[in-house]
N, C-alpha and C. Protein backbone atom coordinates (compact mmCIF):
# COMPACT_ATOMS: atom_id res chain seq x y z
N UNK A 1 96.93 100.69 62.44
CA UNK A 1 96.79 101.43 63.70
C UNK A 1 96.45 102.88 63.42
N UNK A 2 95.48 103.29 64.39
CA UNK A 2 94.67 104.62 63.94
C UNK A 2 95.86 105.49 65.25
N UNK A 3 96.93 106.77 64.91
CA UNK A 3 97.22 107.74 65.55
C UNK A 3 96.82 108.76 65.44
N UNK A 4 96.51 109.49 66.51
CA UNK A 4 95.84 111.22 66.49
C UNK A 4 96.60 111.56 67.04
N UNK A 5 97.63 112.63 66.62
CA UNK A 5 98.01 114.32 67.92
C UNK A 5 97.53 115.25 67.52
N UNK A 6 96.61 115.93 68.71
CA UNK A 6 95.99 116.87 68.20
C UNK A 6 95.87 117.90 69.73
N UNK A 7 97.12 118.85 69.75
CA UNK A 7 97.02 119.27 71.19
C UNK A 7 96.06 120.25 70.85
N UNK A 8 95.21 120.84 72.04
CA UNK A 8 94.35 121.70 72.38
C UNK A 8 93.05 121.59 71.21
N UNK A 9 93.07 120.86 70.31
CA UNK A 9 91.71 119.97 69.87
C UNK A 9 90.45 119.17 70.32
N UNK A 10 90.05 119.18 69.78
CA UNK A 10 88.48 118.16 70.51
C UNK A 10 88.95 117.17 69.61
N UNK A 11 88.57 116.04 70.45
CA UNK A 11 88.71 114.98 69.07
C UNK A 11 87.39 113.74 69.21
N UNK A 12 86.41 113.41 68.40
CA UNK A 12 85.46 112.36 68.35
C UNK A 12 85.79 111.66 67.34
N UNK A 13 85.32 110.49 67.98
CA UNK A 13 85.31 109.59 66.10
C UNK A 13 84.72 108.18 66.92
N UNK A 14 83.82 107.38 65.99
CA UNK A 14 82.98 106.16 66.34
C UNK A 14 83.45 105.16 65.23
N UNK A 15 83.07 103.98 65.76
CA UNK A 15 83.77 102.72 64.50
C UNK A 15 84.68 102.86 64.01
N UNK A 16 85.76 102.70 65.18
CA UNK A 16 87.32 102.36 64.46
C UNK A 16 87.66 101.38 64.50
N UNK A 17 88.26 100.52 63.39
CA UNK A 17 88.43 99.44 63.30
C UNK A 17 89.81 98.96 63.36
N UNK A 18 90.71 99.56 63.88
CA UNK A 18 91.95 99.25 64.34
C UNK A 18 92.16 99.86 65.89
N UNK A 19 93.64 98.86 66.17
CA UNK A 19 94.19 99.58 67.88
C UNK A 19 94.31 100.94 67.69
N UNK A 20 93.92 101.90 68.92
CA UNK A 20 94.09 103.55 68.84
C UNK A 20 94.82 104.24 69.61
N UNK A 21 95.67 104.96 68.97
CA UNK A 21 96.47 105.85 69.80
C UNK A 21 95.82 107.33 69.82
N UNK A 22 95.91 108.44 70.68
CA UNK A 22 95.65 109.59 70.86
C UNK A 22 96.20 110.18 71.76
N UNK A 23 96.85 111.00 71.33
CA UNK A 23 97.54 112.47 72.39
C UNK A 23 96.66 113.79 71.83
N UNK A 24 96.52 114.32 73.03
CA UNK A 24 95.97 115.48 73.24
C UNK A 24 95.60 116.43 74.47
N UNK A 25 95.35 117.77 74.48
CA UNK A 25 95.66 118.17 75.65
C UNK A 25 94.51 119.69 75.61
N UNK A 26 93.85 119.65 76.72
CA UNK A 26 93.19 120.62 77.18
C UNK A 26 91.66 120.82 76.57
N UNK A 27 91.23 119.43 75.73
CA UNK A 27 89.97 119.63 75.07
C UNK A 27 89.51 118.32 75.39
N UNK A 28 88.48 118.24 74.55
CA UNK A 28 88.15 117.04 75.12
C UNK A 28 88.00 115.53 74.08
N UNK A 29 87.85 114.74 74.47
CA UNK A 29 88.12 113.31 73.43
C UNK A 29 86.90 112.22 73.58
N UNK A 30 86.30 112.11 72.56
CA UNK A 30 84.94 111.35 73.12
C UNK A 30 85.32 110.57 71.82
N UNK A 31 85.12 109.31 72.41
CA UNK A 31 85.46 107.94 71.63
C UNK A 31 84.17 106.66 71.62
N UNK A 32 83.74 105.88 70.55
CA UNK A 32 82.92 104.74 70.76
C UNK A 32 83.18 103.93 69.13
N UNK A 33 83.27 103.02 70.15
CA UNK A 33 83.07 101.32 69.15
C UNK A 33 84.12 101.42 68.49
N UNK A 34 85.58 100.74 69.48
CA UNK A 34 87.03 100.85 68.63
C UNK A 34 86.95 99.13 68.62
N UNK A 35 87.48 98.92 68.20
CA UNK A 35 87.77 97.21 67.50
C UNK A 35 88.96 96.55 67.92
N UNK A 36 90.02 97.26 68.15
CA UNK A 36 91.55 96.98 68.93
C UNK A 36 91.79 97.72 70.46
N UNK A 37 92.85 97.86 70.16
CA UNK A 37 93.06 98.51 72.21
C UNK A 37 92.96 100.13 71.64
N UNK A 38 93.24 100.46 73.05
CA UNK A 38 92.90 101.86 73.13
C UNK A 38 94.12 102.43 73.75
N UNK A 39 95.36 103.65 73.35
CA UNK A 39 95.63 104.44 74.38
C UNK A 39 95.65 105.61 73.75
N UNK A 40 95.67 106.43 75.27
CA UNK A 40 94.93 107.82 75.14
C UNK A 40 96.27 108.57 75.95
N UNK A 41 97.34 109.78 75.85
CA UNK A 41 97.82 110.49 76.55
C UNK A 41 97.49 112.01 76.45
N UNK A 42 96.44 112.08 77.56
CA UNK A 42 96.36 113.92 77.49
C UNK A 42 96.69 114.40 78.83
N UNK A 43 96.39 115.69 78.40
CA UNK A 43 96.58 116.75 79.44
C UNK A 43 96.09 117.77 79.67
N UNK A 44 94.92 117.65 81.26
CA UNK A 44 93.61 118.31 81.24
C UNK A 44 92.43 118.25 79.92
N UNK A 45 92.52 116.56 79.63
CA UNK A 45 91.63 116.91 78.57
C UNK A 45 90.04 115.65 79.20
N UNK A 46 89.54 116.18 79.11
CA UNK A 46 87.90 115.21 79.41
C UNK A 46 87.57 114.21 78.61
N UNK A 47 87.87 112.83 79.26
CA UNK A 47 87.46 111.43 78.18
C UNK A 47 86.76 110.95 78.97
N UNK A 48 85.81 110.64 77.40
CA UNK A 48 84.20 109.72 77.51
C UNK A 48 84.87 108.87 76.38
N UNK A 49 84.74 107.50 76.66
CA UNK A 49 84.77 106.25 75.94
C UNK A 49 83.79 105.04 76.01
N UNK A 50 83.51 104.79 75.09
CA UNK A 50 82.62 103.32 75.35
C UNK A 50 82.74 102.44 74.40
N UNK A 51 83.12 101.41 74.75
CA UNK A 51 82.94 100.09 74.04
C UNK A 51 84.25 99.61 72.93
N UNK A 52 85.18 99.51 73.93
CA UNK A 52 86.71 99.07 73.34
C UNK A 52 86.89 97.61 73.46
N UNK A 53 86.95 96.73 72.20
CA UNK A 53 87.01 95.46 72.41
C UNK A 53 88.55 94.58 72.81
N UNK A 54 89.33 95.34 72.98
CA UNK A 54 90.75 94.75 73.98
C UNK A 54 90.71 95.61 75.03
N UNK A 55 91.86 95.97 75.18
CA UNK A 55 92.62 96.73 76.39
C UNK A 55 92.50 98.22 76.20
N UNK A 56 92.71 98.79 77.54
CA UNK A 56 92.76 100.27 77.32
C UNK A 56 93.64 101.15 78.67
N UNK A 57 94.58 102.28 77.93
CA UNK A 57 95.35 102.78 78.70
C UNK A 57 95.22 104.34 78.68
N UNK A 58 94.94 105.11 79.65
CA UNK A 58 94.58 106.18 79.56
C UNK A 58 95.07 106.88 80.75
N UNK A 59 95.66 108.16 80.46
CA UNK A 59 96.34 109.14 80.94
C UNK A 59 95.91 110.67 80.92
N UNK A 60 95.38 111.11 81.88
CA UNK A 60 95.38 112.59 81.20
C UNK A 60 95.24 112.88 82.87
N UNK A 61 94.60 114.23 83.30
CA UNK A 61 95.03 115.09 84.22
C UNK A 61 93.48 115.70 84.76
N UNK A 62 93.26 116.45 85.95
CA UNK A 62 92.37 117.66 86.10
C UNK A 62 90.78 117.29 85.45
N UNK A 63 90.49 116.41 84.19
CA UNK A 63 89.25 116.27 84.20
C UNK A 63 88.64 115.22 83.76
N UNK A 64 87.15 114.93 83.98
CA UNK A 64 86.76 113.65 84.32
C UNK A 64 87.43 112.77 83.20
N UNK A 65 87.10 110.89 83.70
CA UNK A 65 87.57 110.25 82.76
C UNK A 65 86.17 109.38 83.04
N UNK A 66 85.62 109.27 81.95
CA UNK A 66 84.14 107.71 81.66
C UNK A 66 84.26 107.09 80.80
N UNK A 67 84.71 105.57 81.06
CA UNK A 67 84.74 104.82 80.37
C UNK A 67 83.98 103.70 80.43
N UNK A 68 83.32 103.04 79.59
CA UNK A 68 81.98 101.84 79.59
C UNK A 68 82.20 100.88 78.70
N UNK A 69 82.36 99.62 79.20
CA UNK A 69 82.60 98.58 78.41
C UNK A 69 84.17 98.36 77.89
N UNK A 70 84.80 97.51 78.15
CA UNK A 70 86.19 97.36 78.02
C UNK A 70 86.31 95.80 77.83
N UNK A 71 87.00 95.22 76.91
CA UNK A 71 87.26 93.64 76.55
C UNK A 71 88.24 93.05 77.54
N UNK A 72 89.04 93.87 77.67
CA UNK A 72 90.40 93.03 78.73
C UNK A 72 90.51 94.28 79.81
N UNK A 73 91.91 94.36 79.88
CA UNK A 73 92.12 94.98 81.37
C UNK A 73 92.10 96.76 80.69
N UNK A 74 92.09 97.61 82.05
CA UNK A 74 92.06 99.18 82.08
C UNK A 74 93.24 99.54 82.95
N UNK A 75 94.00 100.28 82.60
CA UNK A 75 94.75 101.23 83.48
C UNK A 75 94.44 102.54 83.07
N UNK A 76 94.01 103.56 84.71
CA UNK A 76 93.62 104.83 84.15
C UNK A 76 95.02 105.54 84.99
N UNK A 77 95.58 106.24 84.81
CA UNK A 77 96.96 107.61 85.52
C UNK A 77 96.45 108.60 85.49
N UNK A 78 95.51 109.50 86.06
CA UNK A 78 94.73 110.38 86.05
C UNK A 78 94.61 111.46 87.39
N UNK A 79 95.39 111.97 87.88
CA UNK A 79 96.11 112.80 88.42
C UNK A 79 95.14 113.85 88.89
N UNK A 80 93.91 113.96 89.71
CA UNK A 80 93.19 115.46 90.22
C UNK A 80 91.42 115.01 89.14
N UNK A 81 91.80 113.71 88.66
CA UNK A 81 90.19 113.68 87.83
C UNK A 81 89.58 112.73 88.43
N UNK A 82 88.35 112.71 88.26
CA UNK A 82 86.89 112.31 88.83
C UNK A 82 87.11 110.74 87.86
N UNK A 83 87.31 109.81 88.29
CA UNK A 83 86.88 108.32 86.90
C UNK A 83 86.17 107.81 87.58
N UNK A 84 85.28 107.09 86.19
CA UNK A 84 83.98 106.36 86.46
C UNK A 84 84.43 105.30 85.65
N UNK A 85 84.33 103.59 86.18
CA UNK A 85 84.67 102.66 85.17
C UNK A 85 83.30 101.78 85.39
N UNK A 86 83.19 101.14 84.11
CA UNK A 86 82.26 100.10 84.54
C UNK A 86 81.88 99.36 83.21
N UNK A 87 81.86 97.94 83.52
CA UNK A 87 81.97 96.63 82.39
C UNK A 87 83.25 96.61 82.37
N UNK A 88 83.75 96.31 82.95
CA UNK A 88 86.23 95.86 82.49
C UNK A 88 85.72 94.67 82.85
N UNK A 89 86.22 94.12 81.10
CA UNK A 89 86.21 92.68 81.36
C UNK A 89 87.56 92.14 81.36
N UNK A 90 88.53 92.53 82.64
CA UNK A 90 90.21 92.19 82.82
C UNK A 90 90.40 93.03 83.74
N UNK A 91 91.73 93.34 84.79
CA UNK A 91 91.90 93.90 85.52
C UNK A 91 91.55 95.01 85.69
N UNK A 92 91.88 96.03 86.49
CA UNK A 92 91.71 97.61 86.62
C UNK A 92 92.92 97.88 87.68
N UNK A 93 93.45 99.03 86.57
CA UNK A 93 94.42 99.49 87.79
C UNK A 93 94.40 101.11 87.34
N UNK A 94 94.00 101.58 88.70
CA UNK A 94 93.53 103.73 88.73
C UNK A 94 94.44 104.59 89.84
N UNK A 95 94.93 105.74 89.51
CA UNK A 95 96.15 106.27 89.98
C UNK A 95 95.53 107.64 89.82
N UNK A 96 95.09 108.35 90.69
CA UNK A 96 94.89 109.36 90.57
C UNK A 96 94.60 110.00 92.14
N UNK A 97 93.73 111.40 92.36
CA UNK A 97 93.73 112.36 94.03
C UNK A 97 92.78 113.09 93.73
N UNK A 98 92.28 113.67 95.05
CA UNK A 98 91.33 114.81 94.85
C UNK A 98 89.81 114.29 94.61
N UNK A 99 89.45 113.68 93.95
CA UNK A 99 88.66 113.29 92.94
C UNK A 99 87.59 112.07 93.02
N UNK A 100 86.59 112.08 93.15
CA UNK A 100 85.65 110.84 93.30
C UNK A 100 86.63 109.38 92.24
N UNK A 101 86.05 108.58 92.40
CA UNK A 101 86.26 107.21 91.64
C UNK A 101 85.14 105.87 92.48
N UNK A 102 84.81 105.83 90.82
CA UNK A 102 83.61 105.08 90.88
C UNK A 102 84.21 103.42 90.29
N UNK A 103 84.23 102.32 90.11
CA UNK A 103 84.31 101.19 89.75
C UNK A 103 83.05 99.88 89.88
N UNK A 104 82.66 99.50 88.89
CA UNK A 104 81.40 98.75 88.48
C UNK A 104 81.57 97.46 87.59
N UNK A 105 81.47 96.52 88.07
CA UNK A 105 81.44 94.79 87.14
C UNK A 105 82.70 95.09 86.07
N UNK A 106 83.73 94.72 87.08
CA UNK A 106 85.09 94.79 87.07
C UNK A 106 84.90 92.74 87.12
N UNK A 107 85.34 92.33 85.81
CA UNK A 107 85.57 91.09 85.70
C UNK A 107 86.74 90.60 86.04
N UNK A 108 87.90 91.33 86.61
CA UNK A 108 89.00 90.68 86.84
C UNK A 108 89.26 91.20 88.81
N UNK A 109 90.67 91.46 88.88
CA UNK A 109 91.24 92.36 89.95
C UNK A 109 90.84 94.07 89.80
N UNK A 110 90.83 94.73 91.22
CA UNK A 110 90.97 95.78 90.72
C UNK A 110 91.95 96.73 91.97
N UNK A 111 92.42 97.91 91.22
CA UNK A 111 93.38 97.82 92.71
C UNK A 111 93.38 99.81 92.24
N UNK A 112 93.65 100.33 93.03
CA UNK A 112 93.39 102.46 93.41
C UNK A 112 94.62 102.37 93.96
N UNK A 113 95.25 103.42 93.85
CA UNK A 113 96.31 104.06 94.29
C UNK A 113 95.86 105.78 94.44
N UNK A 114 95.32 106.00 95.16
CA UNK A 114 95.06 107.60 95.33
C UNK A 114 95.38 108.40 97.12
N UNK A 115 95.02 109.75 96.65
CA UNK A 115 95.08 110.42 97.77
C UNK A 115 93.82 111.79 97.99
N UNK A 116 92.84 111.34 98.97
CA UNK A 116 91.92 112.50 99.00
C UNK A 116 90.83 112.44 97.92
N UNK A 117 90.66 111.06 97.65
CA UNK A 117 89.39 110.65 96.69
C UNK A 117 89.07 109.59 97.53
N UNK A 118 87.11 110.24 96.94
CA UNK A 118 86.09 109.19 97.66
C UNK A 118 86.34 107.65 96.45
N UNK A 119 85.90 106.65 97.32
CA UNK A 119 86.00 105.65 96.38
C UNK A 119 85.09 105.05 96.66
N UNK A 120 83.99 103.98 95.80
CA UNK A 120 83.12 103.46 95.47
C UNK A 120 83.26 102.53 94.59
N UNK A 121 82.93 101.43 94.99
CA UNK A 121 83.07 99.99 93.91
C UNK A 121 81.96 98.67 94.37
N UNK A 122 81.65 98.59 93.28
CA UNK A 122 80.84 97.17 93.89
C UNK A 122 80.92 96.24 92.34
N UNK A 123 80.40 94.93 92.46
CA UNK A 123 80.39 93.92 92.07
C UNK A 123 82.11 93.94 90.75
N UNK A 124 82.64 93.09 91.88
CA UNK A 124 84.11 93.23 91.45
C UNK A 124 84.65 92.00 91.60
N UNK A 125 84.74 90.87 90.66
CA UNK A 125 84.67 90.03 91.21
C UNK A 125 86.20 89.13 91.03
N UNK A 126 87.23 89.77 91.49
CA UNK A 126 88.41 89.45 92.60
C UNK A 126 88.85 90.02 93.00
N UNK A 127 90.11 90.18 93.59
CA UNK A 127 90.55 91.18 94.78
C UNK A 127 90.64 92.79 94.15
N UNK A 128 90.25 93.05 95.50
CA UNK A 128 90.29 94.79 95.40
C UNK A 128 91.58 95.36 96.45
N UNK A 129 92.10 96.19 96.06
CA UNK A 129 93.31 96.59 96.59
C UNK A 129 93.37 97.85 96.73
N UNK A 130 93.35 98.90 97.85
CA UNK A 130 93.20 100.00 98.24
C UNK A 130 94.23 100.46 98.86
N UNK A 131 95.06 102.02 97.84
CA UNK A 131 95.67 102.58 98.98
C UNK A 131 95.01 103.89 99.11
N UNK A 132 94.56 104.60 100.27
CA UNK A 132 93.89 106.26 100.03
C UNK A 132 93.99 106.75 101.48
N UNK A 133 93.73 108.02 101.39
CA UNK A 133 93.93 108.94 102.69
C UNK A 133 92.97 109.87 102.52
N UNK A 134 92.17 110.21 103.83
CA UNK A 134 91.05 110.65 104.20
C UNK A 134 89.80 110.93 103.44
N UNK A 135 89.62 110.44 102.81
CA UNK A 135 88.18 110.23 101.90
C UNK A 135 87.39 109.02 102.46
N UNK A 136 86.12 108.90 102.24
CA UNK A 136 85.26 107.34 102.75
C UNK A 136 85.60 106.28 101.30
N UNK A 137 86.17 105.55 101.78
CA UNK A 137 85.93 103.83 100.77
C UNK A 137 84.51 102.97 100.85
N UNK A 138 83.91 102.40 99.94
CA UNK A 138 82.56 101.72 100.10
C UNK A 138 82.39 100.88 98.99
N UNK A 139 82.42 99.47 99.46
CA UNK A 139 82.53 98.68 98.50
C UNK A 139 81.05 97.38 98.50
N UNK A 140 81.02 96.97 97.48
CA UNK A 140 79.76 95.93 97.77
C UNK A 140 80.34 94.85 96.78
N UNK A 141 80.08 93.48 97.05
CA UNK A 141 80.28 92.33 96.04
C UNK A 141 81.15 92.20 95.53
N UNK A 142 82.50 91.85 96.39
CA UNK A 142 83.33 91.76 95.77
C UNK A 142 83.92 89.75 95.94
N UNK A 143 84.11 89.89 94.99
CA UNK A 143 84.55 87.80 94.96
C UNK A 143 85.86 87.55 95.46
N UNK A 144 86.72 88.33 95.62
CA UNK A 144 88.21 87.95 96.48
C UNK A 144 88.25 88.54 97.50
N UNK A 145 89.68 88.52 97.53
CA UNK A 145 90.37 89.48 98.89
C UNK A 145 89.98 90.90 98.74
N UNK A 146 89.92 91.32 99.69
CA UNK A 146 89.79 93.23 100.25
C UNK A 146 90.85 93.59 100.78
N UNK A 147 91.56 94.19 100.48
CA UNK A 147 92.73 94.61 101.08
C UNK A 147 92.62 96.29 101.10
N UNK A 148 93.23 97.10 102.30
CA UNK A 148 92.97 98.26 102.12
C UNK A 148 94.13 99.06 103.45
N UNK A 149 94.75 100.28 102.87
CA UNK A 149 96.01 100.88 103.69
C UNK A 149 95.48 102.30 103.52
N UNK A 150 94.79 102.72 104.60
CA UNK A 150 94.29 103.66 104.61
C UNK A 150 94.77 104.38 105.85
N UNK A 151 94.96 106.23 105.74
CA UNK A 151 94.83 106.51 106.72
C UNK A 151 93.62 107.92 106.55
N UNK A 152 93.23 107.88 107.85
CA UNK A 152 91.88 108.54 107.66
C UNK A 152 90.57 108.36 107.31
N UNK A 153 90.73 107.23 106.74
CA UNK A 153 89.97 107.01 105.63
C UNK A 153 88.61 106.57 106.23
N UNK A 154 87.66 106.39 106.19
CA UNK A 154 86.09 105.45 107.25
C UNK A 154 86.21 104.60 105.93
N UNK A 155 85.89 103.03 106.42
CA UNK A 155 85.34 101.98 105.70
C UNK A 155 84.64 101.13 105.54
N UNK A 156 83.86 101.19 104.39
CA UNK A 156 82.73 100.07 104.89
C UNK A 156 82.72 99.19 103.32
N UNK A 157 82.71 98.02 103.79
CA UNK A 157 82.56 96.60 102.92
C UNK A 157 81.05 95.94 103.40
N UNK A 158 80.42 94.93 102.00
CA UNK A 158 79.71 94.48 102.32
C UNK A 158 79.77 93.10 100.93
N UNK A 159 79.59 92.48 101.55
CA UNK A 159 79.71 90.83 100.77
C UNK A 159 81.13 90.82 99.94
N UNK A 160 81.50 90.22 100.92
CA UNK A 160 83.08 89.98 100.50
C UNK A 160 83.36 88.36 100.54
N UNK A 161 83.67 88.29 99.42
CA UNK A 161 83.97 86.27 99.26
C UNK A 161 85.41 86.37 100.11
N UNK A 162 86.34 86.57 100.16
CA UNK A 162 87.27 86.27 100.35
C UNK A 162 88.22 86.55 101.53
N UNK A 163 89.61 87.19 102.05
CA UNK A 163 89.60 87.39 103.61
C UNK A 163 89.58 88.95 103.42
N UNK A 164 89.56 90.04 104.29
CA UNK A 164 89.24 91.15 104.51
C UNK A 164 90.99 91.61 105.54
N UNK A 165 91.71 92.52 104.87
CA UNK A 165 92.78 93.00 106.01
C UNK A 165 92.76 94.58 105.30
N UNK A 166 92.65 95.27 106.51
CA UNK A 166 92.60 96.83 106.79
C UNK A 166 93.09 97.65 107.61
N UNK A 167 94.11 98.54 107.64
CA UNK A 167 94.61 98.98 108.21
C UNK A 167 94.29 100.44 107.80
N UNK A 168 93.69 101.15 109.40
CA UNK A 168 93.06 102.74 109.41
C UNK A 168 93.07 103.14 110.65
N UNK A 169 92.70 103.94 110.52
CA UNK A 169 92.91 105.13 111.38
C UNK A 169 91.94 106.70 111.44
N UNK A 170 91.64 106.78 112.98
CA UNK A 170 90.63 107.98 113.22
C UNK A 170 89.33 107.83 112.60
N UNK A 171 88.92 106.87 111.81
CA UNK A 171 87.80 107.08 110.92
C UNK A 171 87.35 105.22 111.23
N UNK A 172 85.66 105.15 110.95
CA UNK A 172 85.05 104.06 111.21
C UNK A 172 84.98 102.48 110.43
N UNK A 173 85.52 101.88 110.64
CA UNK A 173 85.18 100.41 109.56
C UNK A 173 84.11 99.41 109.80
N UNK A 174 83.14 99.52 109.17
CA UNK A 174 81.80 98.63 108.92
C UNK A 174 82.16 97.34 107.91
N UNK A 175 82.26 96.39 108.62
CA UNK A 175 82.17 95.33 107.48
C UNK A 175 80.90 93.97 107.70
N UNK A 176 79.97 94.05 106.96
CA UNK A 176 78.88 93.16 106.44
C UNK A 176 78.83 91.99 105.60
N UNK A 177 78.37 90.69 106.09
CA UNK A 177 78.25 89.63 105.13
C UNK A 177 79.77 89.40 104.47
N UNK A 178 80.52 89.40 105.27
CA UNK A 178 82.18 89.23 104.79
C UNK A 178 82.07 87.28 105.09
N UNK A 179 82.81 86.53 104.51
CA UNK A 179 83.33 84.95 104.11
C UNK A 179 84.57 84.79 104.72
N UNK A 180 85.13 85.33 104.90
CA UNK A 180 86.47 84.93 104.91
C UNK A 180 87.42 85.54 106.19
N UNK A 181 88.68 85.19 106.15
CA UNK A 181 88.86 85.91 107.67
C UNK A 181 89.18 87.59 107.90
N UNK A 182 89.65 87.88 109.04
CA UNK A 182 89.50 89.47 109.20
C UNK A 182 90.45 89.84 110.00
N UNK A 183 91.47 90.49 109.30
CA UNK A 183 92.21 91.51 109.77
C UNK A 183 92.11 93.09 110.47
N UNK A 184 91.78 93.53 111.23
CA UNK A 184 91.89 95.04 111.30
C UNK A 184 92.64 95.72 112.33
N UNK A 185 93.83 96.74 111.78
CA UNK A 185 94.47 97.14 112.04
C UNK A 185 94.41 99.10 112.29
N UNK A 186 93.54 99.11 113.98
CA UNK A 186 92.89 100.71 113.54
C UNK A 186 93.44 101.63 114.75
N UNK A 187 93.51 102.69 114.27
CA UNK A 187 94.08 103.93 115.74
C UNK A 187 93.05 104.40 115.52
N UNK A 188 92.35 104.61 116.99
CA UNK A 188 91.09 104.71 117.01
C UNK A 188 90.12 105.00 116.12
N UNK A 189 90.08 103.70 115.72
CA UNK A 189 88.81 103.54 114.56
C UNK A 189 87.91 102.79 115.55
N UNK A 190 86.52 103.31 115.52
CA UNK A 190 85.24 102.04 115.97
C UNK A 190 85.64 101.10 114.84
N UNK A 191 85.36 99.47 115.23
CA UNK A 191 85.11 98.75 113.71
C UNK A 191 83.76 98.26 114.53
N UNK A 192 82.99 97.74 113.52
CA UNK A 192 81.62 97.17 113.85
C UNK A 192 81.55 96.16 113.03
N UNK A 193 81.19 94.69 113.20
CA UNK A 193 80.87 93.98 112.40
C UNK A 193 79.46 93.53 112.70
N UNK A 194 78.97 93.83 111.77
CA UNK A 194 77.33 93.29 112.66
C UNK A 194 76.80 92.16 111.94
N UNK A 195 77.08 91.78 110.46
CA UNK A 195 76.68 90.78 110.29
C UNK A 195 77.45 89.92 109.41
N UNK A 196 78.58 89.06 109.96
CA UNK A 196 79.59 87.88 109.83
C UNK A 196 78.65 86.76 109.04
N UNK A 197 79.35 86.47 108.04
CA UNK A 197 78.38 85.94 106.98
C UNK A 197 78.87 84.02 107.18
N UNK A 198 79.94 83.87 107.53
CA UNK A 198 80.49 82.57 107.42
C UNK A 198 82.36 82.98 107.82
N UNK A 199 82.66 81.54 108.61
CA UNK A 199 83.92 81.90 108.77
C UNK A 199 84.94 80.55 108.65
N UNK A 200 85.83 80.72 107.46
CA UNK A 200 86.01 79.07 107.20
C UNK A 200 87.36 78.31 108.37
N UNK A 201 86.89 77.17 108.07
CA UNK A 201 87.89 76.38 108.77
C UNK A 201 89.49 77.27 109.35
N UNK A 202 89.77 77.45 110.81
CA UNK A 202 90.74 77.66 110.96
C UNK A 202 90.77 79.34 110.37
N UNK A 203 89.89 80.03 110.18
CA UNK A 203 89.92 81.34 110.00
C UNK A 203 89.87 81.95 111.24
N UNK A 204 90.42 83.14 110.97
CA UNK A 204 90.55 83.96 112.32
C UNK A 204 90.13 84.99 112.45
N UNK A 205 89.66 85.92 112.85
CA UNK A 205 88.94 87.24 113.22
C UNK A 205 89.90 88.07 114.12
N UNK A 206 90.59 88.85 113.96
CA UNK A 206 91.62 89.90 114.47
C UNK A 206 91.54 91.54 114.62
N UNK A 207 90.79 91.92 115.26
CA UNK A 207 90.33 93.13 115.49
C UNK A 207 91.13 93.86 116.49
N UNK A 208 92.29 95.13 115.96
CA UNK A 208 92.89 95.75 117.01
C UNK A 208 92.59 97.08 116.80
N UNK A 209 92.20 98.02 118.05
CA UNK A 209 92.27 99.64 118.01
C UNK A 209 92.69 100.46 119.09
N UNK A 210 92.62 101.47 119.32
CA UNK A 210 92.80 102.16 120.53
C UNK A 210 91.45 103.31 120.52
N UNK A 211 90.60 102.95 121.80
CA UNK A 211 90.17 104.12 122.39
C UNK A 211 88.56 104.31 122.12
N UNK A 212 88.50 103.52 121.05
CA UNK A 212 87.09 102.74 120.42
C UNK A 212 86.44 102.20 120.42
N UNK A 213 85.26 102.16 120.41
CA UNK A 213 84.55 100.42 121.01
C UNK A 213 84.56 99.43 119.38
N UNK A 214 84.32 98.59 119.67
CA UNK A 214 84.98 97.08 118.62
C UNK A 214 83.50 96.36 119.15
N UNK A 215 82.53 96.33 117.89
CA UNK A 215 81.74 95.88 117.95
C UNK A 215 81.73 94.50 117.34
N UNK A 216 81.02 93.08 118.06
CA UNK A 216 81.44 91.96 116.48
C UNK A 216 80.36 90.94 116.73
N UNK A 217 79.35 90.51 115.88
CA UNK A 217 78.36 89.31 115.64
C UNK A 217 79.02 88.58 114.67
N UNK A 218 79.42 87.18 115.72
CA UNK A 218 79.41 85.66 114.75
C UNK A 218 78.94 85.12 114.21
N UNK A 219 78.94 84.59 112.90
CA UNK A 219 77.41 83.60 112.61
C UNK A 219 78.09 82.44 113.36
N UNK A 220 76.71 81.91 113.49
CA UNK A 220 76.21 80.90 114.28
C UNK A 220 77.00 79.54 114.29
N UNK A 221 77.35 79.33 113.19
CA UNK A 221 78.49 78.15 113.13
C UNK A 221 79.57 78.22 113.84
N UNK A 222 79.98 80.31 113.90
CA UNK A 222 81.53 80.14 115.01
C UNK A 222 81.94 79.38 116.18
């Protein structure tokens, strides 16, 4: 096992061939082609990673986190930073505020815990799990459930395999080419559904708001 502490250091290094540990704080850490898992604990420090063939756990604060290509699952704790994920071939689970977050061909679950970050995700293919406050959510292709506890937040989904439940407020929910059934739970949110992709046996469509108009097209089988 490869360990680094190296506070207020830069740290790079490519082709490591063992699991990696690294602490560090206030510089930055650029990592590629580790061979075991990955964890990383900094503070305010900027990680770029690519191409970790297990797992990876990463922590730091205040600045961006990019990571590309991952073998199993990701957890990022990242507190006021901007993350960009994309290729997790295993879950994703991201904890951070403030701050954009991006998520991309997420092979497992993936699930946000933030506050005051925009969020963006598409081709994700099982459930996505959202908690956030007043930023826009926007998701595309996702293969499970959508779940999302938002307040403030505007939302819009589009090709969703699985059922859709959302609960928001003051802000708009668009959902497109959704499968499965539909929950929405909004204080005056418009929701609009304009194009209902399929709705299975005994599924239900549940649209509540105040003060909004509630737009909704069935497909044709309803």
């Amino acid at each position: 096992k490869l360990m680094v502490s190296a506070p207020s250091c830069s740290v790079k290094a490519v082709d490591i061939q063992n699991d990696t540990a690294i602490e560090n704080s206030y510089n930055s850490i650029e990592l590629k082609n580790i061979s075991g898992s990955l964890k990383i604990t900094g503070q305010s420090s900027t990680v770029s990673v690519q191409h970790v063939k297990k797992g990876a756990n990463i922590r730091t604060s205040y600045k961006p986190v990019t990571i590309v290509d991952v073998g199993s699952s990701l957890e990022i704790d990242a507190p006021s930073a901007k993350i960009y994920a994309k290729d997790i071939n295993g879950d994703v689970k991201m904890v951070t505020s403030y701050k954009p977050i991006h998520a991309e061909n997420v092979r497992g679950e993936l699930s946000i815990r933030t506050t005051s970050s925009a969020i963006t995700a598409r081709n994700i293919d099982k459930d996505v799990t959202i908690t956030s406050k007043y930023k826009p959510i926007e998701v595309l292709n996702i293969g499970g459930n959508f779940n999302v506890d938002g307040n403030s937040c505007s939302v819009v989904g589009q090709n969703i395999g699985g059922n859709v439940e959302i609960t928001n407020s003051y802000k708009y929910v668009i959902l497109k080419e959704t499968h499965g059934a539909i929950l929405v739970r909004g204080n005056s949110s418009p929701i609009k559904i304009p194009k209902k992709k399929t709705l299975p046996k005994n599924g239900t469509i549940q649209l509540e708001t105040t003060y909004k108009t509630i737009s909704l097209t069935l497909p044709e089988t309803a």
